[in-house]
PDB file of N, CA and C in Angstrom:
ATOM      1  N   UNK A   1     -28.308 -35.636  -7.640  1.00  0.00           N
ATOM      2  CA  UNK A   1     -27.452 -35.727  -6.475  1.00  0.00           C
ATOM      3  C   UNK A   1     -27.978 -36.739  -5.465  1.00  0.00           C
ATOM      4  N   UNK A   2     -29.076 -37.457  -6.116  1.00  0.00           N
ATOM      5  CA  UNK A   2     -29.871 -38.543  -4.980  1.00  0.00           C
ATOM      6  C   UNK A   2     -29.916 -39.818  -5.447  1.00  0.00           C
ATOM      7  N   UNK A   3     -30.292 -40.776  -4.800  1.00  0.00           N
ATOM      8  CA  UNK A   3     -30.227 -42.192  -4.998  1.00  0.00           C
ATOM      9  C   UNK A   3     -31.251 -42.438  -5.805  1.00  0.00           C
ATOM     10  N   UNK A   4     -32.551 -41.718  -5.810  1.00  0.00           N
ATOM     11  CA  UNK A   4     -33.717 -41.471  -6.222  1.00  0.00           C
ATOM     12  C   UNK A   4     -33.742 -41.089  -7.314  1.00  0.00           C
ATOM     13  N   UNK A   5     -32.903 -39.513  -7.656  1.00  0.00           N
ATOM     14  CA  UNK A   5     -32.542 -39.261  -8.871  1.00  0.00           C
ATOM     15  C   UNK A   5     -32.254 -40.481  -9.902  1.00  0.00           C
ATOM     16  N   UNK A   6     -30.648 -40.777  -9.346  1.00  0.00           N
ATOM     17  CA  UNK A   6     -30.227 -41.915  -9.969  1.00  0.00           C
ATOM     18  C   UNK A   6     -30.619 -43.040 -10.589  1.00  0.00           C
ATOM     19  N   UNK A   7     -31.802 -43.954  -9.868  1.00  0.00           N
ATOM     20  CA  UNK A   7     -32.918 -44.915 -10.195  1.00  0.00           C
ATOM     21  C   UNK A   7     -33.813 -44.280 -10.585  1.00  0.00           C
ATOM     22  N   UNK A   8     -34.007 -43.425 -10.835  1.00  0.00           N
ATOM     23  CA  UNK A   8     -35.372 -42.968 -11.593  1.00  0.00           C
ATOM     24  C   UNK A   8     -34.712 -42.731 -13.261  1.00  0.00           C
ATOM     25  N   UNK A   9     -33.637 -42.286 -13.244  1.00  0.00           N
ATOM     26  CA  UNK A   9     -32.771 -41.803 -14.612  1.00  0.00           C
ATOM     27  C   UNK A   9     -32.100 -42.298 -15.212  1.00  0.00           C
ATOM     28  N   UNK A  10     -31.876 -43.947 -14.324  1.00  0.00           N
ATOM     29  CA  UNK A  10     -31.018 -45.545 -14.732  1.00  0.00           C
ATOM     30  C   UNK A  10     -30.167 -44.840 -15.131  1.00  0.00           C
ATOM     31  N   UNK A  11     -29.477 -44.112 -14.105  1.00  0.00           N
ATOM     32  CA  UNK A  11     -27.989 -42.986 -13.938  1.00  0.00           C
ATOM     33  C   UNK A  11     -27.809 -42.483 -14.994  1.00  0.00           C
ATOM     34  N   UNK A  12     -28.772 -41.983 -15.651  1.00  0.00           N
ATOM     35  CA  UNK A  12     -28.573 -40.518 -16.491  1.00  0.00           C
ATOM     36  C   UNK A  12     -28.183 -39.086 -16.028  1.00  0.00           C
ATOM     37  N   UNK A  13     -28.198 -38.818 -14.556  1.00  0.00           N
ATOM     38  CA  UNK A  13     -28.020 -37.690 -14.183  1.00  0.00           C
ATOM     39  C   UNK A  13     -26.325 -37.746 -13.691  1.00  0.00           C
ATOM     40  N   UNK A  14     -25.698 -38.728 -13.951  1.00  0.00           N
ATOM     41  CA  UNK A  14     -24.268 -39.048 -14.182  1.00  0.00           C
ATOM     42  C   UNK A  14     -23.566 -39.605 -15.408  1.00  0.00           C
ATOM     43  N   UNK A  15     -24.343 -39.065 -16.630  1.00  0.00           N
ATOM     44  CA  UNK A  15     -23.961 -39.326 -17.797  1.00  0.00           C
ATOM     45  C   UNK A  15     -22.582 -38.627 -18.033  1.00  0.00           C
ATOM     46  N   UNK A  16     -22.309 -37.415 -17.356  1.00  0.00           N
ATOM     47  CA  UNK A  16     -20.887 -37.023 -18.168  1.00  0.00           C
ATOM     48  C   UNK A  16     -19.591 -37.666 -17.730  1.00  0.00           C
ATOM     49  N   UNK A  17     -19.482 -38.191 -16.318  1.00  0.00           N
ATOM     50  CA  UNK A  17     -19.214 -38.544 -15.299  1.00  0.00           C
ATOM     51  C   UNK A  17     -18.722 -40.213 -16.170  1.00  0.00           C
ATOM     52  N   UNK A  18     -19.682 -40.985 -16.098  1.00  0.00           N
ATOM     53  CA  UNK A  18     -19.675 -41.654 -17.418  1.00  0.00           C
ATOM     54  C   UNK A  18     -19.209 -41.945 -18.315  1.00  0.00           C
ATOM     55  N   UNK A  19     -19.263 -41.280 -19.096  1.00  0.00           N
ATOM     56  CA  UNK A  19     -18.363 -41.189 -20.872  1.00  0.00           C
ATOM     57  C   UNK A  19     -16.904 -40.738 -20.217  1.00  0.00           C
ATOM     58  N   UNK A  20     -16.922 -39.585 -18.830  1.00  0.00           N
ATOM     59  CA  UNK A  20     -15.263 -39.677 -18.953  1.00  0.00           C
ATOM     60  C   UNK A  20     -14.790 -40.293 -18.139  1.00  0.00           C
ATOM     61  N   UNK A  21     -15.054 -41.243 -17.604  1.00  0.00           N
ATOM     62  CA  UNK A  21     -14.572 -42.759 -16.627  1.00  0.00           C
ATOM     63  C   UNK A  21     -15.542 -44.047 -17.033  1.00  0.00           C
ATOM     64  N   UNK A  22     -15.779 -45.087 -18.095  1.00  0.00           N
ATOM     65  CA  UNK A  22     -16.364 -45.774 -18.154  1.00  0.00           C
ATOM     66  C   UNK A  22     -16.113 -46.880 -17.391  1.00  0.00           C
ATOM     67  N   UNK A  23     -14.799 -46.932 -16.686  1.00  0.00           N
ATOM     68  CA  UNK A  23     -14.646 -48.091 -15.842  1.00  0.00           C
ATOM     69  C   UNK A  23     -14.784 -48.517 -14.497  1.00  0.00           C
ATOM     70  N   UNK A  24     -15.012 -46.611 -14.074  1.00  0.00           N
ATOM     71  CA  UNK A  24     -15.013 -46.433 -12.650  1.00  0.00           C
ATOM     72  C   UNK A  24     -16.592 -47.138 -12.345  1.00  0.00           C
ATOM     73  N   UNK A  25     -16.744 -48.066 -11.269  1.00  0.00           N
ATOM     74  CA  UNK A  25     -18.488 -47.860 -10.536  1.00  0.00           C
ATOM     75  C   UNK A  25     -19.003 -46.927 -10.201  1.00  0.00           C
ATOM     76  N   UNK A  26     -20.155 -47.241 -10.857  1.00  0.00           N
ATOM     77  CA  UNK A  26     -21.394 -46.099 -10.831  1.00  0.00           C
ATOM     78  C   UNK A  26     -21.814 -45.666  -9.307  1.00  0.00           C
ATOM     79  N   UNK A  27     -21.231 -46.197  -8.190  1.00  0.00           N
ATOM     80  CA  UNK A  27     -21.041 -45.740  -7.182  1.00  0.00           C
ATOM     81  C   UNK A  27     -20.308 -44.608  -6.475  1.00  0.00           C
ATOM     82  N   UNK A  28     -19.286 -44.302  -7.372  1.00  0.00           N
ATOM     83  CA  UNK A  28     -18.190 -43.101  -6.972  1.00  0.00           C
ATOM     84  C   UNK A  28     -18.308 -41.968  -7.902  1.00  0.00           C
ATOM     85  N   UNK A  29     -19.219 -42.095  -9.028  1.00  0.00           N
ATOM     86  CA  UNK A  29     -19.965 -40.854  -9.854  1.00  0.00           C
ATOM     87  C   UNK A  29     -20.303 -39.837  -8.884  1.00  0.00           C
ATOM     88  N   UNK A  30     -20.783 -39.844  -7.588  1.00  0.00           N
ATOM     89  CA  UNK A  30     -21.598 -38.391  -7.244  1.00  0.00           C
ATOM     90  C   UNK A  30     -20.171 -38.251  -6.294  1.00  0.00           C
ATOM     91  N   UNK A  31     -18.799 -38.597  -6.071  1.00  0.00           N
ATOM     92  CA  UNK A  31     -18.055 -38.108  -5.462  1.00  0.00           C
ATOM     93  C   UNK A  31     -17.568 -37.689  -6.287  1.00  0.00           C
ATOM     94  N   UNK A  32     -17.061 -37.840  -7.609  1.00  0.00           N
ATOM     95  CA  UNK A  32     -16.084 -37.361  -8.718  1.00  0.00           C
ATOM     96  C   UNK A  32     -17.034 -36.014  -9.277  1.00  0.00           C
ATOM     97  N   UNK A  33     -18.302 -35.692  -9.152  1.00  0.00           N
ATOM     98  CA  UNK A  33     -19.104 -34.938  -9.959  1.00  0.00           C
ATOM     99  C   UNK A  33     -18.575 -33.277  -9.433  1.00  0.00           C
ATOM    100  N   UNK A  34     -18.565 -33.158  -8.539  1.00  0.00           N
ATOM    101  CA  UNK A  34     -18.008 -31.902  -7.771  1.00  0.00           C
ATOM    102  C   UNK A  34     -16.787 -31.572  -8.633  1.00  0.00           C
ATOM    103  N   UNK A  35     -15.927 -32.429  -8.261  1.00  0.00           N
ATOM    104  CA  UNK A  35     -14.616 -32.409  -9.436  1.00  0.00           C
ATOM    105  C   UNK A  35     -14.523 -31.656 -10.398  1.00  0.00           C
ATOM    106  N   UNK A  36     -15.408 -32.683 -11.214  1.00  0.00           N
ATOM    107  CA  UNK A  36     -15.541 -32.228 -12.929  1.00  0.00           C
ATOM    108  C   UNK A  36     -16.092 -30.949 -12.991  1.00  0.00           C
ATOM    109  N   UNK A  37     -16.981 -30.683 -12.135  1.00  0.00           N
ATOM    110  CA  UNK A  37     -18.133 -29.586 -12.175  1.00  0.00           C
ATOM    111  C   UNK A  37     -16.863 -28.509 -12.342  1.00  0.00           C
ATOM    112  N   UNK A  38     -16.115 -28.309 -11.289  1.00  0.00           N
ATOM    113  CA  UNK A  38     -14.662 -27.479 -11.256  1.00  0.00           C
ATOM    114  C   UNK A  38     -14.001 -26.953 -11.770  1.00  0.00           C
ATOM    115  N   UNK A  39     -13.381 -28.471 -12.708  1.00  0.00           N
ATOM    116  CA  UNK A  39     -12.760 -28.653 -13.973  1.00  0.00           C
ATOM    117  C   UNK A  39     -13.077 -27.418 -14.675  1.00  0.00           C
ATOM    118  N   UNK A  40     -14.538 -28.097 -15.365  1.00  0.00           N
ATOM    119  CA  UNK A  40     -14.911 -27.319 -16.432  1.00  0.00           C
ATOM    120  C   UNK A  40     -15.282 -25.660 -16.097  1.00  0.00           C
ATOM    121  N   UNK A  41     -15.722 -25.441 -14.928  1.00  0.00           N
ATOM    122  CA  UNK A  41     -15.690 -24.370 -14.748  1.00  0.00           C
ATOM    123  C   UNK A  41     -14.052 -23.615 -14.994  1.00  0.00           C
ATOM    124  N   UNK A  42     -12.920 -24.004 -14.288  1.00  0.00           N
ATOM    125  CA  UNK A  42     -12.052 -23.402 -14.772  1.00  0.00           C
ATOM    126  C   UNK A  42     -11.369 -23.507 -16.069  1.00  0.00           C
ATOM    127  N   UNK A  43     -11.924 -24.145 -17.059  1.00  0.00           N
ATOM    128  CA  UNK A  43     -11.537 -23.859 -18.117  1.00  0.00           C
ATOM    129  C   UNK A  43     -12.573 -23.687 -19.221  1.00  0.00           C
ATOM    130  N   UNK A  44     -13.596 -23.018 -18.579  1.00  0.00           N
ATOM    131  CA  UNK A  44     -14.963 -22.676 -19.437  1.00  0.00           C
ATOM    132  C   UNK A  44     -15.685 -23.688 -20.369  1.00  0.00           C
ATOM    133  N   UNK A  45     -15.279 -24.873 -19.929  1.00  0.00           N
ATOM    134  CA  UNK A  45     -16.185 -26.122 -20.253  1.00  0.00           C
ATOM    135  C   UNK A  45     -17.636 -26.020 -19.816  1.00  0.00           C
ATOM    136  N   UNK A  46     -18.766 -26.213 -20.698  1.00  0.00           N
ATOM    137  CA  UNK A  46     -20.323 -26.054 -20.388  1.00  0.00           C
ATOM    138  C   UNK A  46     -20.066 -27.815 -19.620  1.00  0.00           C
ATOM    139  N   UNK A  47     -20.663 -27.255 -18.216  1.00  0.00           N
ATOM    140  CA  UNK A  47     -21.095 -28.221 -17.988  1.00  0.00           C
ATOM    141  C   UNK A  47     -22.752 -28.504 -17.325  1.00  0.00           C
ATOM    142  N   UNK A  48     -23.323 -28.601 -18.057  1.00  0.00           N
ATOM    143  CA  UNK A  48     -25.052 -28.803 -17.551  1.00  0.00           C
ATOM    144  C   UNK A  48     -25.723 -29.762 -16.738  1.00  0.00           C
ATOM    145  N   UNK A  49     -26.277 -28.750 -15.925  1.00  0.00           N
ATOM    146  CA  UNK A  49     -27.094 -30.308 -15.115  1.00  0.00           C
ATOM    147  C   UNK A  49     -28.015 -29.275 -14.453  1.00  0.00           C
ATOM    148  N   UNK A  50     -28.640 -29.922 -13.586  1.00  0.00           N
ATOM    149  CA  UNK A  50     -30.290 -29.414 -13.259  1.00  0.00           C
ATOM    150  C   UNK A  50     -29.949 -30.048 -11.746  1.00  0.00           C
ATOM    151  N   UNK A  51     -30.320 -28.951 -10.618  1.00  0.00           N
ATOM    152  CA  UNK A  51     -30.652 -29.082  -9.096  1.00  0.00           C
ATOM    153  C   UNK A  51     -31.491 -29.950  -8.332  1.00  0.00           C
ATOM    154  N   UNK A  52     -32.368 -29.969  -9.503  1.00  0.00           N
ATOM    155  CA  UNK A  52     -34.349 -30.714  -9.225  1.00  0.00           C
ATOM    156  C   UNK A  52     -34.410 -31.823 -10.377  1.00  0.00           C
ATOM    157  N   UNK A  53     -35.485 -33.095 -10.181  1.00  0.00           N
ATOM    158  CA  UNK A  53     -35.828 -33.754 -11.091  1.00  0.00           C
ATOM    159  C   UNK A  53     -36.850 -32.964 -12.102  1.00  0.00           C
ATOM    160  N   UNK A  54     -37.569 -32.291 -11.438  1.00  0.00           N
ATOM    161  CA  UNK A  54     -38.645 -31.141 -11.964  1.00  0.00           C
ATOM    162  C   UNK A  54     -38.174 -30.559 -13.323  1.00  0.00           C
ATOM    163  N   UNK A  55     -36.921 -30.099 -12.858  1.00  0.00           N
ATOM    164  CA  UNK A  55     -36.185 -28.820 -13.975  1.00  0.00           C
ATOM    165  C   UNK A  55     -35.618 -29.408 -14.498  1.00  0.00           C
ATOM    166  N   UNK A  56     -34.747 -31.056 -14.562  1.00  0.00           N
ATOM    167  CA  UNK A  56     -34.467 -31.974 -15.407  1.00  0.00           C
ATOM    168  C   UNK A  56     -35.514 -32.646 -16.344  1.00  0.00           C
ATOM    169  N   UNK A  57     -36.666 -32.650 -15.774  1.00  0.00           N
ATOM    170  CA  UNK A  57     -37.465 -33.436 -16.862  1.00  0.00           C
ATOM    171  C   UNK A  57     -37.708 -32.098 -17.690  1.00  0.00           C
ATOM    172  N   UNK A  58     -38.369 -30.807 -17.105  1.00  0.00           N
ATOM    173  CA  UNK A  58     -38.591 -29.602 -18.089  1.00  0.00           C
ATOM    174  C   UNK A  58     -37.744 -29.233 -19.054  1.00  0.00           C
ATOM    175  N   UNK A  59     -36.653 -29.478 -19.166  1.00  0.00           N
ATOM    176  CA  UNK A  59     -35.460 -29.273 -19.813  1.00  0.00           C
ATOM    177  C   UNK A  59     -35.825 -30.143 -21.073  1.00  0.00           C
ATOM    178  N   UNK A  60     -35.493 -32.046 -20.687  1.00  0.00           N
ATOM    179  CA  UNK A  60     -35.943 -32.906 -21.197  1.00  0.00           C
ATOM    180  C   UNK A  60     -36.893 -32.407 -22.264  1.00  0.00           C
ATOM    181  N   UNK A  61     -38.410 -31.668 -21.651  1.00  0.00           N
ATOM    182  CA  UNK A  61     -39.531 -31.584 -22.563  1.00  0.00           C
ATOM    183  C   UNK A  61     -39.237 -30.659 -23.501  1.00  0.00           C
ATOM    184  N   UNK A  62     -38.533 -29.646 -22.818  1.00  0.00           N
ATOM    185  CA  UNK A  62     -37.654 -28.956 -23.946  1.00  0.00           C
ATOM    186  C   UNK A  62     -36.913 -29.109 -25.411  1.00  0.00           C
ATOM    187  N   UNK A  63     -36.292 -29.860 -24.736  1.00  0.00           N
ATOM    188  CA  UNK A  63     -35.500 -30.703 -25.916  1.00  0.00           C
ATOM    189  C   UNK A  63     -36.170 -31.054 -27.149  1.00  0.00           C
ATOM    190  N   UNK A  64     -36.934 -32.246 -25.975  1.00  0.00           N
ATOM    191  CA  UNK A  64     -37.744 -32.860 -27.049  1.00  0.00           C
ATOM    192  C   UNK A  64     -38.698 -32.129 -28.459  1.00  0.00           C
ATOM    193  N   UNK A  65     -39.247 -30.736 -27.789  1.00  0.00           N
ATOM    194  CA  UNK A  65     -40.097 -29.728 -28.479  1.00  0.00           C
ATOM    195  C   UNK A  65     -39.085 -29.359 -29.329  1.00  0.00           C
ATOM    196  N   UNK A  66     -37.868 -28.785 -29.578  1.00  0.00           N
ATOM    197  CA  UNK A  66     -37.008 -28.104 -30.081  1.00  0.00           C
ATOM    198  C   UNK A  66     -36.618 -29.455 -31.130  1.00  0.00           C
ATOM    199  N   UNK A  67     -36.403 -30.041 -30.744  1.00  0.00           N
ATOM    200  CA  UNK A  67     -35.352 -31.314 -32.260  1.00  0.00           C
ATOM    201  C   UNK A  67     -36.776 -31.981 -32.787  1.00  0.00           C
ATOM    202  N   UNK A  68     -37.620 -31.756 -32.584  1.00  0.00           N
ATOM    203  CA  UNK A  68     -39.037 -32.677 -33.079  1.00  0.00           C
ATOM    204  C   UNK A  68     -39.480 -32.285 -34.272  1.00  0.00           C
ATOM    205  N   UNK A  69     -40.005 -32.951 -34.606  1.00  0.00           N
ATOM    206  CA  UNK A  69     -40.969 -32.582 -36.276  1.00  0.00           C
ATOM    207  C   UNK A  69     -41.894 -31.956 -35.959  1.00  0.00           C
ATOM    208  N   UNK A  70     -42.329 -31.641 -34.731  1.00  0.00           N
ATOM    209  CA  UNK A  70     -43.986 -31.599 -34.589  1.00  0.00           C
ATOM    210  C   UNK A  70     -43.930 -30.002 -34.340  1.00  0.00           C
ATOM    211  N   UNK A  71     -42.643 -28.848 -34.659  1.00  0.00           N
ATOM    212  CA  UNK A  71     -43.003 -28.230 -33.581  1.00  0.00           C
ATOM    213  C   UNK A  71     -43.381 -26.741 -35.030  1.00  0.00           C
TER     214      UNK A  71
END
């Protein structure tokens, strides 16, 4: 939800935002995000995202542990 976020994630934390407007600027992503968030809530669409960069990267490490060879 931050500018900070955003440049740190080379706007990964507006990836869905994204894929369903590829034409809109990456500038009007955190006004449309509320929106979608909505959307999918009223029609039981998962929509995921993380509050903190903290709990976004933990997630991340998550991931990564779970689809890996190593685990």
């Amino acid at each position: 939800q931050s500018f900070f976020s955003f440049f740190l994630s080379f706007g990964l934390n507006y990836q869905i935002e994204h894929h369903l407007f590829p034409s809109i600027n990456h500038d009007h992503y955190h006004k449309i995000a509320p929106i979608i968030r909505k959307i999918c809530k009223k029609h039981d669409v998962p929509y995921h995202y993380e509050n903190s960069m903290s709990g976004a990267f933990y997630k991340l490490w998550q991931s990564l542990i779970k689809f890996s060879f190593l685990r």
